[in-house]
N, C-alpha and C. Protein backbone atom coordinates (compact mmCIF):
# COMPACT_ATOMS: atom_id res chain seq x y z
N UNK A 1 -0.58 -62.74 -11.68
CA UNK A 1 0.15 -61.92 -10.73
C UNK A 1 1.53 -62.49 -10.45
N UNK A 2 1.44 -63.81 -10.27
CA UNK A 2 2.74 -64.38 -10.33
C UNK A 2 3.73 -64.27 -11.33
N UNK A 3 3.60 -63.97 -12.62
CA UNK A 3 4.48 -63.73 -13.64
C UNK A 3 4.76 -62.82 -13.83
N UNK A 4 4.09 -61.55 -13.06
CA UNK A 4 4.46 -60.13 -13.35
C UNK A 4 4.22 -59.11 -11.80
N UNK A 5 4.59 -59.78 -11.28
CA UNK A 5 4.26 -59.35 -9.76
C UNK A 5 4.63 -58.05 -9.40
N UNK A 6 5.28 -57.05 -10.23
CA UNK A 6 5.25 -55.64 -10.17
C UNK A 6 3.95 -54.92 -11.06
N UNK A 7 3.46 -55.93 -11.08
CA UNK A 7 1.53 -55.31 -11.52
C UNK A 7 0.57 -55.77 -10.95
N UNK A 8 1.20 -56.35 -9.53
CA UNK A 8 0.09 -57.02 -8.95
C UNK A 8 -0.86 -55.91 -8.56
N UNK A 9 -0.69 -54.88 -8.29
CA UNK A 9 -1.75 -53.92 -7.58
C UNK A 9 -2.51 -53.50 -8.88
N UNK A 10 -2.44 -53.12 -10.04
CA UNK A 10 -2.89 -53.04 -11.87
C UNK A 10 -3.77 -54.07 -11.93
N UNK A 11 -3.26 -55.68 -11.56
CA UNK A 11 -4.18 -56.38 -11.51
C UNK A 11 -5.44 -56.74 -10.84
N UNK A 12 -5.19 -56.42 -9.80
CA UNK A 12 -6.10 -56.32 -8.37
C UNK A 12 -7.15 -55.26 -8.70
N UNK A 13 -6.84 -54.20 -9.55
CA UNK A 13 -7.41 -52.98 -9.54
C UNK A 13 -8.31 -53.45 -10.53
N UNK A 14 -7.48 -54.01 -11.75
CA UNK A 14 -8.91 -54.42 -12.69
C UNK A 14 -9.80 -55.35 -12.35
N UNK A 15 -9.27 -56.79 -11.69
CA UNK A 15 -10.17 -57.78 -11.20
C UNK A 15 -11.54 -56.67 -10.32
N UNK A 16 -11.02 -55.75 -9.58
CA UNK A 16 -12.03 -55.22 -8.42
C UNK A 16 -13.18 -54.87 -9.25
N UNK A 17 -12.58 -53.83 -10.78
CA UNK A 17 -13.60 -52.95 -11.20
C UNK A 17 -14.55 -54.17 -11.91
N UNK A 18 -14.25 -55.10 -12.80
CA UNK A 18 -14.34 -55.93 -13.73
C UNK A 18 -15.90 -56.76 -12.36
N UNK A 19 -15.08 -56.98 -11.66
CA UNK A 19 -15.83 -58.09 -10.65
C UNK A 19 -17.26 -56.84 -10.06
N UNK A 20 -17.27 -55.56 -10.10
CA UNK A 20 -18.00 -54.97 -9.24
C UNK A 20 -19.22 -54.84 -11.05
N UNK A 21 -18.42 -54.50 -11.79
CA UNK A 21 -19.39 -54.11 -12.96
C UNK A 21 -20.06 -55.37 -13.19
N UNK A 22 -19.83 -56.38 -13.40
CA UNK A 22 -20.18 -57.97 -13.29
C UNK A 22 -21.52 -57.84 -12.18
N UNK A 23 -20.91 -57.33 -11.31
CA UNK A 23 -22.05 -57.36 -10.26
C UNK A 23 -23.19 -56.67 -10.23
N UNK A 24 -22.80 -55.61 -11.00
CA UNK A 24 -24.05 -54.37 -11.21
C UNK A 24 -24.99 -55.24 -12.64
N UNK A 25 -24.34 -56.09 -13.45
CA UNK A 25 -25.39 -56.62 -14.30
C UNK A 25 -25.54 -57.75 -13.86
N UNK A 26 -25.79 -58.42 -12.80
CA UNK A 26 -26.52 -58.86 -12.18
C UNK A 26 -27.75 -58.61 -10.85
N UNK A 27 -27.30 -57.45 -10.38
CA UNK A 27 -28.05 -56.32 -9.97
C UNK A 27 -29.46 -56.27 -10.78
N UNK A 28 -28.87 -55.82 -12.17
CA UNK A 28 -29.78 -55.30 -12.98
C UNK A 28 -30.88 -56.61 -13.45
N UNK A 29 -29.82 -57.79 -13.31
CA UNK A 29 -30.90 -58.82 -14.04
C UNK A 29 -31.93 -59.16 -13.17
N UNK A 30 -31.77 -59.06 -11.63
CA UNK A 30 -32.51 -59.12 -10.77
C UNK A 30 -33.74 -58.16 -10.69
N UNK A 31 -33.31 -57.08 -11.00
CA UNK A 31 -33.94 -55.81 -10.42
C UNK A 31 -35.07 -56.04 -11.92
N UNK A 32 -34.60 -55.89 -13.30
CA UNK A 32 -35.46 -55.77 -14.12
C UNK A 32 -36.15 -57.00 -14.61
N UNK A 33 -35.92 -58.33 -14.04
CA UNK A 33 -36.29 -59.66 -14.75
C UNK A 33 -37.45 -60.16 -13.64
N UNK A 34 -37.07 -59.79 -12.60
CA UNK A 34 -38.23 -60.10 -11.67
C UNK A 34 -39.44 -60.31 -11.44
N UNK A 35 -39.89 -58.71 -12.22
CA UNK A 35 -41.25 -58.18 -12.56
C UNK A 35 -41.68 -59.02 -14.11
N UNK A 36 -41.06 -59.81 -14.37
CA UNK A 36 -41.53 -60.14 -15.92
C UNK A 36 -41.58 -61.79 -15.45
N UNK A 37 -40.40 -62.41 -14.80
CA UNK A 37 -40.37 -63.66 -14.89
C UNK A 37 -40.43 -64.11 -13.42
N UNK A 38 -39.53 -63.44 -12.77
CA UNK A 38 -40.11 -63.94 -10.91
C UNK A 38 -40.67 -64.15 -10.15
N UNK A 39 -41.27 -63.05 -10.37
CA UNK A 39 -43.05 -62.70 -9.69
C UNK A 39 -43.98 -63.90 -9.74
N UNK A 40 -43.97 -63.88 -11.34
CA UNK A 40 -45.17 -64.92 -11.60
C UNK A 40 -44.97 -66.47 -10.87
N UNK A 41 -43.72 -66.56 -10.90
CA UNK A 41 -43.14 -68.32 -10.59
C UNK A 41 -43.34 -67.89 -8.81
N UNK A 42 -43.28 -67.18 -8.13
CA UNK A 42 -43.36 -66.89 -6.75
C UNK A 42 -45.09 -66.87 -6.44
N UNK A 43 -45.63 -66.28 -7.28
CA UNK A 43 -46.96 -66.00 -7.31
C UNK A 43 -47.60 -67.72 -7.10
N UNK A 44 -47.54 -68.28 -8.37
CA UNK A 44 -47.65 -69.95 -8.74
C UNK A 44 -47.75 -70.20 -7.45
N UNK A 45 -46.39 -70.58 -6.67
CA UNK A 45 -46.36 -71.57 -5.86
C UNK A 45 -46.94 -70.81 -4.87
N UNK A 46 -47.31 -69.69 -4.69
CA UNK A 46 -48.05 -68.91 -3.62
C UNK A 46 -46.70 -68.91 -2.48
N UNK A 47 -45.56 -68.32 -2.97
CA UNK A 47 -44.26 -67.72 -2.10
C UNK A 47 -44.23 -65.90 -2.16
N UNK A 48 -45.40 -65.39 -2.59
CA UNK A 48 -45.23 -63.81 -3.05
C UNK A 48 -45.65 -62.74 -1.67
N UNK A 49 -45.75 -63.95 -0.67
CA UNK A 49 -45.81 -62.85 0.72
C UNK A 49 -44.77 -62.88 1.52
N UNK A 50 -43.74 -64.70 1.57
CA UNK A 50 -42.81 -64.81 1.65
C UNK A 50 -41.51 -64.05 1.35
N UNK A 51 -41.45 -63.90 0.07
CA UNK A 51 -40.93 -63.01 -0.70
C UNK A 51 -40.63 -61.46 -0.35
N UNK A 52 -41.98 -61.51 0.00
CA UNK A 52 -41.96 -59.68 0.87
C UNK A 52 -40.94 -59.77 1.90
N UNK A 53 -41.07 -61.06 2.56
CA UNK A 53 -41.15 -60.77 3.94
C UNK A 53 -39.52 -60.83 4.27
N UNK A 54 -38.91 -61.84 2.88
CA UNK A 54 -37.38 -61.99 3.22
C UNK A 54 -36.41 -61.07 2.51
N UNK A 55 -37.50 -59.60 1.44
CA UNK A 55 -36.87 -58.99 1.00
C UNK A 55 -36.41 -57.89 1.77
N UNK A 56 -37.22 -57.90 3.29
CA UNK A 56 -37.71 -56.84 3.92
C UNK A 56 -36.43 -57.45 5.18
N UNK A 57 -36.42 -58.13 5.53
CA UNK A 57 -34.89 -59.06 6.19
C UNK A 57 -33.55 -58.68 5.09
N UNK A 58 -33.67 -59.18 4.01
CA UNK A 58 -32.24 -58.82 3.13
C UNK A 58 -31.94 -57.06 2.82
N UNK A 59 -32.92 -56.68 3.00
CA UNK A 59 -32.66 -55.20 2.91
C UNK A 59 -32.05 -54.31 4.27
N UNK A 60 -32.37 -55.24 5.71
CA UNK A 60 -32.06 -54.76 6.24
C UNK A 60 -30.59 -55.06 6.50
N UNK A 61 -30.15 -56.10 6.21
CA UNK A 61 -28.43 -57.13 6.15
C UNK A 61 -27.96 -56.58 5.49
N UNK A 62 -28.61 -55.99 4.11
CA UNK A 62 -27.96 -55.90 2.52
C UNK A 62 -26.55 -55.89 3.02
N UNK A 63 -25.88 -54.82 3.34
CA UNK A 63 -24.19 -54.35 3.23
C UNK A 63 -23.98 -55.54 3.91
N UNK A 64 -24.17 -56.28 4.36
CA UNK A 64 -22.93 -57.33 4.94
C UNK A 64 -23.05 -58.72 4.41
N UNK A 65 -24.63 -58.92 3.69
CA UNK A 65 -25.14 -60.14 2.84
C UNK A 65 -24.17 -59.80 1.66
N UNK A 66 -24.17 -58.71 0.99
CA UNK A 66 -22.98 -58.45 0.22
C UNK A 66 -21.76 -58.31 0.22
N UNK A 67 -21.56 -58.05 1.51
CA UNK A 67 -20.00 -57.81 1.54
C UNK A 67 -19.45 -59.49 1.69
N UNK A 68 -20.65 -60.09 2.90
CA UNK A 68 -20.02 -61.54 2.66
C UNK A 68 -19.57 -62.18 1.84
N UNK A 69 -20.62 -61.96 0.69
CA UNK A 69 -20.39 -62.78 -0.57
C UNK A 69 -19.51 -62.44 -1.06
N UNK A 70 -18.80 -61.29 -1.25
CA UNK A 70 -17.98 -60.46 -1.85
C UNK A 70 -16.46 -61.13 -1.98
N UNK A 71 -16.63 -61.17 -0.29
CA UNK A 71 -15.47 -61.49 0.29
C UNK A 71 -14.85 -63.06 0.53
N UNK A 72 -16.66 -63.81 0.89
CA UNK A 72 -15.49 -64.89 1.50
C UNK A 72 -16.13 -65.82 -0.16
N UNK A 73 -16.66 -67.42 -0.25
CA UNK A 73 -16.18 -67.97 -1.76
C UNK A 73 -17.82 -68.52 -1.54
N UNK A 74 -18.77 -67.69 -0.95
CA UNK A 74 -20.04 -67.68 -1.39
C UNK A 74 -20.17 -67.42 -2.82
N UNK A 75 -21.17 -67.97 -3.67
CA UNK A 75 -20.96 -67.11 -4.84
C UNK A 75 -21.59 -65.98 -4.82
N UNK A 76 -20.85 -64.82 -5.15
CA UNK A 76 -21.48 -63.38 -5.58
C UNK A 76 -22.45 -62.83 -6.15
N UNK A 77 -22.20 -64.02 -7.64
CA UNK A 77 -23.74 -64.00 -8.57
C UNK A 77 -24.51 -63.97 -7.90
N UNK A 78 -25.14 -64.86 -6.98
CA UNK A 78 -26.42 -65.40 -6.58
C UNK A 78 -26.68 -64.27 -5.74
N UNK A 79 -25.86 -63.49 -4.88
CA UNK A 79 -26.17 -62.12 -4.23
C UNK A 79 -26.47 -61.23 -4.93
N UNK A 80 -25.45 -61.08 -6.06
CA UNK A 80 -25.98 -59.88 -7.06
C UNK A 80 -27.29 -59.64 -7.16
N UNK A 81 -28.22 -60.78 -8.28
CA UNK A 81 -28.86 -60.83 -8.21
C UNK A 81 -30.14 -60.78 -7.64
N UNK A 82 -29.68 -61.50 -6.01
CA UNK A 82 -31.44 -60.99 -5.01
C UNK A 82 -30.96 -59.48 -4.95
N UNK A 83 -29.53 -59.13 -4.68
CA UNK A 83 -30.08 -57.50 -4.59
C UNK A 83 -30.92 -56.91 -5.52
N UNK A 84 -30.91 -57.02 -6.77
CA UNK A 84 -31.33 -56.47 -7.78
C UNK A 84 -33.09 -56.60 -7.30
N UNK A 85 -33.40 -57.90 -6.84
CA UNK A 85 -34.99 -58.46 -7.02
C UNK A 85 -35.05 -57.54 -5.70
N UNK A 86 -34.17 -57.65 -4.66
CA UNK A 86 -35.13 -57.18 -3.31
C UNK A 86 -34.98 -55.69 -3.25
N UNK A 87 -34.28 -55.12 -4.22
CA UNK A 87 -34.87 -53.62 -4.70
C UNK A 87 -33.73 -53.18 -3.51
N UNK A 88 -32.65 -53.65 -2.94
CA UNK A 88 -31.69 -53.00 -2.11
C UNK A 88 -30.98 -52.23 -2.50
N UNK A 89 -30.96 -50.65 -1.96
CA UNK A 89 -30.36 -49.36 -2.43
C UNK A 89 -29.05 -50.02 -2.88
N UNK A 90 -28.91 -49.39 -4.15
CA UNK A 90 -28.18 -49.35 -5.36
C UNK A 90 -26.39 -49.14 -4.68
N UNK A 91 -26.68 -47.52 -3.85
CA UNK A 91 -25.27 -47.21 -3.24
C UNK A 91 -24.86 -47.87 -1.96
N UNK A 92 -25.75 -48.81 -1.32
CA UNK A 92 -25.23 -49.50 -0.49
C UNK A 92 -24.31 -51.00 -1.00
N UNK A 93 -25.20 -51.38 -2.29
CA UNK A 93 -24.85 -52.23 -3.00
C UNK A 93 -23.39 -52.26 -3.35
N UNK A 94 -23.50 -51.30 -3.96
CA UNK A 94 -21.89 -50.68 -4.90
C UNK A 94 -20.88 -50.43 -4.10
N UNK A 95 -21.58 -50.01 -2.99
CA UNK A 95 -19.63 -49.68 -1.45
C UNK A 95 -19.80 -51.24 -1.87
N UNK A 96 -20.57 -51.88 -0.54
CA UNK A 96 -20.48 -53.36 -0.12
C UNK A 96 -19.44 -54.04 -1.30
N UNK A 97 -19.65 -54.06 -2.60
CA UNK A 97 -19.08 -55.07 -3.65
C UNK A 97 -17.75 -54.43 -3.66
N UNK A 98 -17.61 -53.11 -3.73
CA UNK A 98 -16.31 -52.42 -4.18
C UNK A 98 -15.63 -52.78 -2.49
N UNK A 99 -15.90 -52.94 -1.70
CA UNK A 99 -14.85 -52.71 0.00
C UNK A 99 -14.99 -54.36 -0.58
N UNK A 100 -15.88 -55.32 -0.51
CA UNK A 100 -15.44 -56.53 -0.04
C UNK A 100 -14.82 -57.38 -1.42
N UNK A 101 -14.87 -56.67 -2.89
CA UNK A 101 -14.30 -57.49 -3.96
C UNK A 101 -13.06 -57.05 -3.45
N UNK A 102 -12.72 -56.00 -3.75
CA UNK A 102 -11.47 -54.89 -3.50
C UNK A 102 -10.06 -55.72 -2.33
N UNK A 103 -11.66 -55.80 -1.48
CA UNK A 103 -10.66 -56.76 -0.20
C UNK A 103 -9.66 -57.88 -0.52
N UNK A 104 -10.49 -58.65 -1.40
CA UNK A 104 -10.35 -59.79 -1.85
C UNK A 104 -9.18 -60.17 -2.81
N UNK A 105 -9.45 -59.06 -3.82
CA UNK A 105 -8.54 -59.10 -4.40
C UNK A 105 -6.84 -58.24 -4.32
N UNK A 106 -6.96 -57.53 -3.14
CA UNK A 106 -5.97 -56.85 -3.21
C UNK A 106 -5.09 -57.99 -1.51
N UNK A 107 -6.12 -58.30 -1.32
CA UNK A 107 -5.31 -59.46 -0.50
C UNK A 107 -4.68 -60.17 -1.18
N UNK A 108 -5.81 -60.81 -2.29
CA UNK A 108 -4.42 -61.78 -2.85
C UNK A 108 -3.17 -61.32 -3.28
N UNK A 109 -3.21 -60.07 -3.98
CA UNK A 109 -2.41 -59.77 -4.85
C UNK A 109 -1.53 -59.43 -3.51
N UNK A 110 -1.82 -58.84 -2.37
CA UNK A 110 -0.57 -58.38 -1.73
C UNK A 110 0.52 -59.93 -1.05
N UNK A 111 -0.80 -60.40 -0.93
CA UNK A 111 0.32 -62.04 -0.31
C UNK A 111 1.22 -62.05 -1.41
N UNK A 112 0.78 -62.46 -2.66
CA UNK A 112 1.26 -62.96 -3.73
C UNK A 112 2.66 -62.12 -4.42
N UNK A 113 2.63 -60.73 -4.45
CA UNK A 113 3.24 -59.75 -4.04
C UNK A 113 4.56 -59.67 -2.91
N UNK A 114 4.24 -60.06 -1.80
CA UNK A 114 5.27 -60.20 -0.98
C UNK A 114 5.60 -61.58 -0.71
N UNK A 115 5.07 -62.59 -1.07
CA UNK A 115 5.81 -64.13 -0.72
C UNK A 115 5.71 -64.31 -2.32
N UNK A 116 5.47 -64.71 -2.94
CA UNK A 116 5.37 -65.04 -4.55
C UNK A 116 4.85 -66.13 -5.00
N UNK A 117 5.43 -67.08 -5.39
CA UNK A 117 4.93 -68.57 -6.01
C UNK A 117 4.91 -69.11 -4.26
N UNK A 118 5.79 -69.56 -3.42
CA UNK A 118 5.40 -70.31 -2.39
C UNK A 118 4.04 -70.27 -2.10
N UNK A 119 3.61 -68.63 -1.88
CA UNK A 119 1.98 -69.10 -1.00
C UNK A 119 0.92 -69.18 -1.50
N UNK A 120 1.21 -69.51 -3.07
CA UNK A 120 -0.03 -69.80 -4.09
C UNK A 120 -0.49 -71.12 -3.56
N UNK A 121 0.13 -71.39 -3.21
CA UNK A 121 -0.66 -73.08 -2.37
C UNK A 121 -1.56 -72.83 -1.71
N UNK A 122 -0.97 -72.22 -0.30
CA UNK A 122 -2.13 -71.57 0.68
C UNK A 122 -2.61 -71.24 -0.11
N UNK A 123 -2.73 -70.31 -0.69
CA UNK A 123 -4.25 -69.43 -1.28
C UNK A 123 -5.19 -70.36 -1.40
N UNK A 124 -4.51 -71.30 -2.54
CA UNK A 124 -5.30 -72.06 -3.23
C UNK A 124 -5.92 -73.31 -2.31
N UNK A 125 -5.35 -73.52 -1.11
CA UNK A 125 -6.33 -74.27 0.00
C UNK A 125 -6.53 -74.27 0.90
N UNK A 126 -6.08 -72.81 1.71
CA UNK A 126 -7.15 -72.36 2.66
C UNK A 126 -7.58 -70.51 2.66
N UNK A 127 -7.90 -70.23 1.88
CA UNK A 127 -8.02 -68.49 1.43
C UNK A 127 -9.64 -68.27 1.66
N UNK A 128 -10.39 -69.36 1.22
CA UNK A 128 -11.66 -69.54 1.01
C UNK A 128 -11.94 -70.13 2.39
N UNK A 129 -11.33 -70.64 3.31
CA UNK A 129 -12.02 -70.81 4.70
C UNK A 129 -12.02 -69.75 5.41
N UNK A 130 -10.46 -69.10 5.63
CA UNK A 130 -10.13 -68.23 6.30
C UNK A 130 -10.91 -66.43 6.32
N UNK A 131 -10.91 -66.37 5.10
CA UNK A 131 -11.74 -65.17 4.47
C UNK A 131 -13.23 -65.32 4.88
N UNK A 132 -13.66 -67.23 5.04
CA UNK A 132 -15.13 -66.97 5.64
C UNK A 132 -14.91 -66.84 7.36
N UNK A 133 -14.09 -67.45 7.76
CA UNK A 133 -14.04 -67.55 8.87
C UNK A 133 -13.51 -66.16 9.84
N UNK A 134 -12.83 -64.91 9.11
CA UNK A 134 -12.42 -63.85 9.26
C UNK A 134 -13.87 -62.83 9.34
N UNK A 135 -14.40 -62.90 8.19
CA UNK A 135 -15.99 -62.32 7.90
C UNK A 135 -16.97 -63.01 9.11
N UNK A 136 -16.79 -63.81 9.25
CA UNK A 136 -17.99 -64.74 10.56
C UNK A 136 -17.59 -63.96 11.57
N UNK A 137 -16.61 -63.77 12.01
CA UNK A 137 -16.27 -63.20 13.30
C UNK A 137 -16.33 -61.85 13.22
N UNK A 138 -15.60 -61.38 12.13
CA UNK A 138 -16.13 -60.03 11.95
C UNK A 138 -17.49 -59.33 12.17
N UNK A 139 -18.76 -59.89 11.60
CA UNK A 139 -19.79 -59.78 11.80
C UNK A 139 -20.23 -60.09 13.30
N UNK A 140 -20.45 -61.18 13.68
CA UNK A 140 -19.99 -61.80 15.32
C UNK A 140 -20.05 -60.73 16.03
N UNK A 141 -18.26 -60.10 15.76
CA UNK A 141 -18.40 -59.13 16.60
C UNK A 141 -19.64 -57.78 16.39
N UNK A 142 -19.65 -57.62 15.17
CA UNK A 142 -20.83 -56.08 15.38
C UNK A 142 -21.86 -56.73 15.69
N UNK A 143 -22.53 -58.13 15.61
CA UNK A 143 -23.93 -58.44 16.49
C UNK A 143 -23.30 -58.52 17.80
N UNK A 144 -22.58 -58.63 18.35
CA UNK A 144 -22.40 -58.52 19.82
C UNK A 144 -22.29 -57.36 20.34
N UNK A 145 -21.88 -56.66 19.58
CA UNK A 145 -21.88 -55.16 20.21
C UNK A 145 -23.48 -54.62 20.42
N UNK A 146 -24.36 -54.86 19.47
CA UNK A 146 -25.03 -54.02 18.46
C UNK A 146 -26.39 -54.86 20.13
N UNK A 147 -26.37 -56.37 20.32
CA UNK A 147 -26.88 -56.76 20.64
C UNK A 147 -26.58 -56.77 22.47
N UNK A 148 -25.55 -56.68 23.01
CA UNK A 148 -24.67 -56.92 24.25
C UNK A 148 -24.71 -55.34 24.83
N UNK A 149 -24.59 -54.21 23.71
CA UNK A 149 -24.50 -53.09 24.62
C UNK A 149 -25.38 -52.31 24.56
């Protein structure tokens, strides 16, 4: 983006799609590998009621367990994927990744965009606090509402 910074939004646009399709085949590896290889290793250690019980918790978070990851420098993979296993609707999945990759990347590109090489620094050492620490509160606030009123 820095070398061609009148394509920063071109770039942003492909990182979003690139990063969300990425995400849907991990979706998928979850969703279809589970039943063949998961199960059984959950079964083993006798975690397969457990399992129920935290798919039945992540389903109810899903959009914001995803959007977190999306957004702040959780890794994504590792979300992709339980969505796929905990069977979390597909179109909640797909906003969540597309609003919070989207976010992500069109932030950078717009800093980067309007300051240029200077605030590649920042980015590069505090983008990943701030983005979690923006999302923490964000959330924060809708459990306070959700819970307070």
């Amino acid at each position: 983006m820095l070398a061609r910074r009148d394509k920063a939004w071109r770039i942003a646009t492909v990182c979003t799609l690139a990063s969300v399709v990425g995400g849907l085949f991990g979706y998928m590896i979850g969703y279809f590998l589970w039943d063949t290889i998961g199960q059984q290793v959950m079964d083993f250690y006798g975690y397969a009621a457990k399992m129920e019980e935290f798919a039945a918790l992540y389903n109810e978070w899903g959009f914001w367990i995803v959007a977190g990851a999306g957004f702040t420098p959780f890794p994504y993979k590792v979300i992709t994927i339980a969505s796929g296993v905990t069977h979390l609707d597909l179109a909640v999945f797909m906003v969540a990744s597309v609003v919070s990759r989207g976010a992500r990347f069109f932030l950078v590109a717009g800093l980067l965009w309007y300051f240029g090489p200077p605030i590649r620094v920042f980015i590069e050492k505090h983008l990943g606090l701030l983005a979690s620490a923006f999302f923490a509160l964000l959330l924060g606030g809708f459990a306070a509402v959700r819970y307070v009123m």
